[in-house]
Protein backbone atom coordinates (compact mmCIF):
# COMPACT_ATOMS: atom_id res chain seq x y z
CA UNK A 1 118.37 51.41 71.72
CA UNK A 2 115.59 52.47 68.98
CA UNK A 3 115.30 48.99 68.28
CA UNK A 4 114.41 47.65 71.73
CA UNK A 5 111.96 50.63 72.38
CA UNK A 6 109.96 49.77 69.20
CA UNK A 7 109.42 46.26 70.00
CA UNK A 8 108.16 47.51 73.44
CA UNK A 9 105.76 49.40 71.91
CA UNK A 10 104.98 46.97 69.08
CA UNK A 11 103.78 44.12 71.88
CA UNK A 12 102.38 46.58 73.85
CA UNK A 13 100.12 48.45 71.07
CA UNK A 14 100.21 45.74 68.34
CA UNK A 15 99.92 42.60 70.29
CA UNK A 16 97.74 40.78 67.49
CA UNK A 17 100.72 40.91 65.25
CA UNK A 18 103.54 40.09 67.15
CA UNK A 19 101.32 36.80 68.39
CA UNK A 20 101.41 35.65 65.23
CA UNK A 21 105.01 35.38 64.53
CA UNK A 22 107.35 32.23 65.45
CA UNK A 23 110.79 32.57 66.72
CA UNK A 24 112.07 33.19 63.14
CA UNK A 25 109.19 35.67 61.86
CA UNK A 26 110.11 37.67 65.27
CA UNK A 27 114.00 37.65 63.68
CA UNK A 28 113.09 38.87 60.72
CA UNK A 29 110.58 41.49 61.81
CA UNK A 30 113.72 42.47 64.10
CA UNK A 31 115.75 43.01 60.65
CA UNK A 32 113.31 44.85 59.07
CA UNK A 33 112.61 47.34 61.92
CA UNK A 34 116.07 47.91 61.47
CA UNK A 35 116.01 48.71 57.70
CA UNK A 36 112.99 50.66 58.30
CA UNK A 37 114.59 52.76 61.04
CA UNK A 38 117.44 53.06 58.91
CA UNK A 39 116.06 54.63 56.03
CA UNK A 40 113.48 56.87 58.19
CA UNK A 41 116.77 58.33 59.88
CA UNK A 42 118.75 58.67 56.97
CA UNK A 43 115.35 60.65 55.13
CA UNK A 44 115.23 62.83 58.70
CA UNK A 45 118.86 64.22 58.59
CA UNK A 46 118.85 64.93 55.10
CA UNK A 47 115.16 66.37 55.16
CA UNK A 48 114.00 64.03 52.47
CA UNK A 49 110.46 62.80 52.64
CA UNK A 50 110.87 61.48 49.18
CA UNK A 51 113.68 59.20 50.26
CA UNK A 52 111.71 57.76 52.84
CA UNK A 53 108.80 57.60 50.33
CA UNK A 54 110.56 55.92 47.45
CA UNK A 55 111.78 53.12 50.03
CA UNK A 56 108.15 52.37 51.61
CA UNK A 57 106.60 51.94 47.90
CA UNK A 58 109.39 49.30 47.98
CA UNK A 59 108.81 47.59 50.84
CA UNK A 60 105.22 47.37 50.19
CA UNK A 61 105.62 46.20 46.37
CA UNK A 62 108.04 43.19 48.38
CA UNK A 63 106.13 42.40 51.40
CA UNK A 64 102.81 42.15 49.15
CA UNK A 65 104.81 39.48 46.72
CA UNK A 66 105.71 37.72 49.54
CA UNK A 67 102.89 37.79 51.73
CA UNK A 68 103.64 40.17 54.13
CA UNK A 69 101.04 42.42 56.13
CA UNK A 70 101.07 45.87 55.08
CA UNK A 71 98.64 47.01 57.63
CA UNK A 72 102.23 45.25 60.10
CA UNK A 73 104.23 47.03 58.21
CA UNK A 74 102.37 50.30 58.54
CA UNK A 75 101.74 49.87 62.38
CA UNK A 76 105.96 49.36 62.68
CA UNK A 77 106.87 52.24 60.96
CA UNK A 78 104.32 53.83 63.81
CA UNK A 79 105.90 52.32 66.61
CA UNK A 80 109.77 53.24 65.20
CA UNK A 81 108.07 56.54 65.39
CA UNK A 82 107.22 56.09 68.96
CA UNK A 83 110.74 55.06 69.47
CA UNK A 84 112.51 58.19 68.07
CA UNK A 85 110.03 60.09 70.64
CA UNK A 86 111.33 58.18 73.41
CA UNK A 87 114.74 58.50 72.65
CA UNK A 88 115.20 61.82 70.53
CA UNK A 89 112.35 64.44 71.62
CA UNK A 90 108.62 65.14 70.58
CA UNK A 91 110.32 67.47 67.88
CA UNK A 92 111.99 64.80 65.91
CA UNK A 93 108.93 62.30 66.50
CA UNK A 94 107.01 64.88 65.00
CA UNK A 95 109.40 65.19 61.92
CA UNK A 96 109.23 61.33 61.97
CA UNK A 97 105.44 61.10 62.26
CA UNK A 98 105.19 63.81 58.95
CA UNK A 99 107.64 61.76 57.27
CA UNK A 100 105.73 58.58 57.85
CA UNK A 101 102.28 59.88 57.14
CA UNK A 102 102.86 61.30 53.99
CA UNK A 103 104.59 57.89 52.58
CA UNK A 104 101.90 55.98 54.34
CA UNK A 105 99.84 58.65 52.21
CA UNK A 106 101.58 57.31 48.74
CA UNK A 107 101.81 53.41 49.63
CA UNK A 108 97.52 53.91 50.37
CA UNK A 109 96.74 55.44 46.79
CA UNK A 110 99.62 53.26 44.86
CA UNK A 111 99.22 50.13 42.96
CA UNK A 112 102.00 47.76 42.24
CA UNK A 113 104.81 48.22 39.46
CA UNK A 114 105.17 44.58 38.25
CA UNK A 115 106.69 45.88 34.83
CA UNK A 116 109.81 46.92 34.24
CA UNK A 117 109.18 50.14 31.50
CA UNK A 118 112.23 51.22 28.86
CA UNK A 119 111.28 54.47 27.62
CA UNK A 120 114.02 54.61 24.82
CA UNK A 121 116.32 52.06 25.24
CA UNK A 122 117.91 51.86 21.78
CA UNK A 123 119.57 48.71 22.85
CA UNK A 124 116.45 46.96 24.34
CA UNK A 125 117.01 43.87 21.91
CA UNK A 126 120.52 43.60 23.92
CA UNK A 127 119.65 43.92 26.66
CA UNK A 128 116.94 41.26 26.62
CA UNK A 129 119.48 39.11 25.21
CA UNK A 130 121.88 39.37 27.85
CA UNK A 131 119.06 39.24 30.38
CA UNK A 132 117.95 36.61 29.25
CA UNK A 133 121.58 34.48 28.62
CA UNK A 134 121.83 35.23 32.13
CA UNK A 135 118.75 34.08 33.78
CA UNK A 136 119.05 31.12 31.87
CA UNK A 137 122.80 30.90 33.01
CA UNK A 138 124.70 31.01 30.06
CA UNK A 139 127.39 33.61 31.32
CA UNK A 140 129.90 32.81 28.17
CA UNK A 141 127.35 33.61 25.80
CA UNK A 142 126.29 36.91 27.75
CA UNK A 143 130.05 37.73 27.74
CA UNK A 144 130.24 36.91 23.90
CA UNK A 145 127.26 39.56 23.24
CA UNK A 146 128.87 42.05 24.94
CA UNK A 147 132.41 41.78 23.50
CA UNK A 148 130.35 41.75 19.89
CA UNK A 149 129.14 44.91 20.95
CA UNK A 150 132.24 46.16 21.70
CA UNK A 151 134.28 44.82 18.63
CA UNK A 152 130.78 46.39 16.44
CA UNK A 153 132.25 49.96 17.73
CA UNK A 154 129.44 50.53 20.54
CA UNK A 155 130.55 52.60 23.44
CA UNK A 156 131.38 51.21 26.66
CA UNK A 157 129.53 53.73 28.14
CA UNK A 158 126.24 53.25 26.33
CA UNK A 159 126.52 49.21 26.67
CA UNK A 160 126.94 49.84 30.69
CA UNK A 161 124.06 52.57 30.79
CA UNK A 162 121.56 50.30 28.48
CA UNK A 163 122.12 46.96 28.85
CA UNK A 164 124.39 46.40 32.17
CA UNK A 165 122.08 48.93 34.43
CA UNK A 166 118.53 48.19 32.59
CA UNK A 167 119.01 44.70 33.09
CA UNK A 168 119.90 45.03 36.82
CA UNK A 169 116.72 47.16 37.35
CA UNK A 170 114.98 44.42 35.75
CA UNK A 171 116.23 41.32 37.28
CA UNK A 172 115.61 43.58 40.67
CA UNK A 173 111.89 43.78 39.38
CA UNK A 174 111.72 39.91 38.73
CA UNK A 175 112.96 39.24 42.27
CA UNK A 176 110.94 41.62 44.08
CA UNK A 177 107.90 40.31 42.47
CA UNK A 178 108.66 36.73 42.78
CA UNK A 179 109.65 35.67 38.87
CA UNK A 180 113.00 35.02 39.65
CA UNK A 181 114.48 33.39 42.45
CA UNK A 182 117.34 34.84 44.95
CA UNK A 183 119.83 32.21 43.26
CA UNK A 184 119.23 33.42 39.70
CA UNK A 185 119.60 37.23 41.08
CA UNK A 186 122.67 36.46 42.62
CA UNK A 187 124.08 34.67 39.58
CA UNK A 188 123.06 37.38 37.31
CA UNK A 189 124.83 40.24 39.57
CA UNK A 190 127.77 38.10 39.95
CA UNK A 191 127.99 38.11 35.89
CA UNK A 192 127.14 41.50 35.25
């Protein structure tokens, strides 16, 4: 199991980490070894480095908002590396340990994206509108906006593209960065 052979090789390399975590923070270091091992395996079948890259950059922008080592995070992706050695070969954990570098590589020279950035969103006043309607829970009057729209002739299409999939970008910003809690994410997905 990759799982179990990473967390052999995170106490036994990373012990100053692992020491630190209660009975919980083990459980969810356990879950996010998992997601991490995930998307690393996914990125290595489909010979993707920027898949794998794309997901670190947000894992780092979330564990940084809520307090969570990236130097840990780092050293895990390391050890899953050590893992798919184990179990798959020195030429996969090579693949693996290009993979990780180079994403490793990005997260070092990147800064945080705490803004959410429309380009050209024609409907950017709607779409604040409904954002807003929703994070403030007022579902009804997010429905009303967009049935306006729709009686005023705009597309279906364009209303999903700019308001219904900006907004859920957005709200995923607010969350990752801590503006919004998991309730009012959950609320506004539910809506939408």
């Amino acid at each position: 199991n990759i799982l179990t052979f990473t967390f052999e090789t995170l106490y036994t390399n990373y012990t100053d980490i692992m020491m630190r975590l209660d009975e919980n923070g083990i459980e969810k270091c356990k879950q996010d070894v998992k997601y991490h091992t995930s998307f690393l395996l996914q990125a290595l079948t489909l010979n993707s480095p920027s898949l794998f890259i794309d997901y670190v950059k947000w894992v780092k922008e979330l564990f940084l908002n809520i307090g969570i080592s990236i130097d840990g995070f780092v050293k895990s992706l390391y050890a899953i590396e050590q893992a798919i050695g184990l179990l798959f070969g020195e030429q996969n954990k090579a693949l693996a340990n290009e993979f990780i570098n180079i994403a490793v590589q990005e997260i070092t020279n990147s800064t945080i994206n705490t803004e959410y950035k429309q380009d050209d969103n024609v409907f950017k006043e709607y779409k604040n509108m409904y954002l807003n309607y929703l994070l403030d829970a007022k579902r009804m009057e997010a429905m009303d906006l967009i049935n306006r729209l729709v009686k005023q002739g705009y597309s279906v299409k364009d209303i999903y593209l700019y308001i219904f999939k900006e907004s859920l970008y957005e709200v995923g910003l607010l969350w990752q960065t801590g503006r919004v809690t998991v309730a009012q994410e959950h609320y506004f997905t539910a809506s939408t």
